[in-house]
C-alpha atoms as a PDB file:
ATOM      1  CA  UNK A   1       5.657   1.387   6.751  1.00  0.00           C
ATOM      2  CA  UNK A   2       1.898   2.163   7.295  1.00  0.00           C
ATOM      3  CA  UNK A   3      -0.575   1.250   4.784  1.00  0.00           C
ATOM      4  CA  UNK A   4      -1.698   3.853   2.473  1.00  0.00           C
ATOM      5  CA  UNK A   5      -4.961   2.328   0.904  1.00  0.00           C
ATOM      6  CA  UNK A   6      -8.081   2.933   3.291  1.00  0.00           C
ATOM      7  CA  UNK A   7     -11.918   2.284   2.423  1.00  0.00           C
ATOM      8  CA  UNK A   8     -14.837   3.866   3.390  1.00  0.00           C
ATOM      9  CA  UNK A   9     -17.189   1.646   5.552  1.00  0.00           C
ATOM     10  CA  UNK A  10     -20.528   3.830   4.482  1.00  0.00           C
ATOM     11  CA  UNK A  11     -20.650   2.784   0.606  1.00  0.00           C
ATOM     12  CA  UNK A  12     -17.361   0.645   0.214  1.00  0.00           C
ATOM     13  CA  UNK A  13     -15.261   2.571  -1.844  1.00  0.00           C
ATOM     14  CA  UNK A  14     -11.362   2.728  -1.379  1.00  0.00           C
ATOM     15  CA  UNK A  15      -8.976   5.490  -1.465  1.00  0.00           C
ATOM     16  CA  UNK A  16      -5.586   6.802  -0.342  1.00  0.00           C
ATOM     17  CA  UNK A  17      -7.806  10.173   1.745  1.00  0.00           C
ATOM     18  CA  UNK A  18      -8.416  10.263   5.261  1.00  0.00           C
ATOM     19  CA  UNK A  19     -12.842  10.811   4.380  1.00  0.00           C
ATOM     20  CA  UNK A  20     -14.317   9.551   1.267  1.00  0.00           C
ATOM     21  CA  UNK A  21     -14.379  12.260  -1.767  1.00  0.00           C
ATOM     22  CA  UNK A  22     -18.084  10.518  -2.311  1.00  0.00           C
ATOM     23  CA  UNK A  23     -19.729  10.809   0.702  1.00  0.00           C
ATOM     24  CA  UNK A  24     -17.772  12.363   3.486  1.00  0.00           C
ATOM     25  CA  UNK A  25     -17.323   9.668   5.938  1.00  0.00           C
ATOM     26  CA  UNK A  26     -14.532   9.024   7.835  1.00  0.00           C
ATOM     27  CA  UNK A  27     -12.379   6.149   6.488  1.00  0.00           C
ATOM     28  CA  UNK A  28     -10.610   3.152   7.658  1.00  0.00           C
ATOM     29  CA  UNK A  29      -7.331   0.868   6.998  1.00  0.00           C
ATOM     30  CA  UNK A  30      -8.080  -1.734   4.647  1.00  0.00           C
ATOM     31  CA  UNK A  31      -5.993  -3.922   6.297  1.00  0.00           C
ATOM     32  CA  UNK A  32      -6.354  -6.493   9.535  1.00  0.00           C
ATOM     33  CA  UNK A  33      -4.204  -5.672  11.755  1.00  0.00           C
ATOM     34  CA  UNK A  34      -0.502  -8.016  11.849  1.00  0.00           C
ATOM     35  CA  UNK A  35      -1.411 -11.048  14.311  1.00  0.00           C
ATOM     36  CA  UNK A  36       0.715 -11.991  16.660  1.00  0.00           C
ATOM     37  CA  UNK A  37       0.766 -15.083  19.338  1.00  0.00           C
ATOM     38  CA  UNK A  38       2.124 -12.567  22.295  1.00  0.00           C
ATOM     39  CA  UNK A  39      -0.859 -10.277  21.799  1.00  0.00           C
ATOM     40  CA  UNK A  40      -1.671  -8.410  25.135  1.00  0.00           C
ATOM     41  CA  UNK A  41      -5.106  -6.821  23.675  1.00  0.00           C
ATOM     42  CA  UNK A  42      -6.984  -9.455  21.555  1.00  0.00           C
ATOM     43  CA  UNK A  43      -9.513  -9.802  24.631  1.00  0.00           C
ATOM     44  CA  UNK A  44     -10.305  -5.961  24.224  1.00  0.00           C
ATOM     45  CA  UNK A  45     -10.534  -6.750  20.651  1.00  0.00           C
ATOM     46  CA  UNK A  46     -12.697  -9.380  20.608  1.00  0.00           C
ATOM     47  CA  UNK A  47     -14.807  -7.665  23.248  1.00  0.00           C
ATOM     48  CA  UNK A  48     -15.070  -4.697  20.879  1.00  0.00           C
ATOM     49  CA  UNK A  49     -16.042  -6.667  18.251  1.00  0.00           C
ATOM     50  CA  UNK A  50     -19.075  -8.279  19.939  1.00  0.00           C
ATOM     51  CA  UNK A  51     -20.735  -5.375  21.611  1.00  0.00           C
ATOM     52  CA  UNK A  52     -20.117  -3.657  18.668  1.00  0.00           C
ATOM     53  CA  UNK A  53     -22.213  -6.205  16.504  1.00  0.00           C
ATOM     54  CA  UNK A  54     -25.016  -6.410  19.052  1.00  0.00           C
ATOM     55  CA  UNK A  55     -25.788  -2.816  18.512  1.00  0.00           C
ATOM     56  CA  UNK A  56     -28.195  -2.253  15.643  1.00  0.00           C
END
């Protein structure tokens, strides 16, 4: 079953749409993802993750 709540990541509200009814923007699954000790991509992950916080 896929998750049905997402929230926006512009101004933090939640919602069951696809873009936020406030402010347009694109939103994402409130969720983590399920972890698992056989994952094959938590280095792309975790590579994501950093470059994505060294850009302002």
């Amino acid at each position: 079953m896929r998750f049905l709540i997402r929230r926006c990541p512009k101004c933090g509200r939640y919602t069951l749409k696809n873009t936020c009814p406030v402010c347009g923007t694109p939103t994402r699954v409130a969720h983590p993802p399920r972890f698992s000790p056989l994952d094959k991509y938590v280095k792309y992950r975790v590579l994501m993750k950093r470059l994505s916080k060294e850009r302002p």
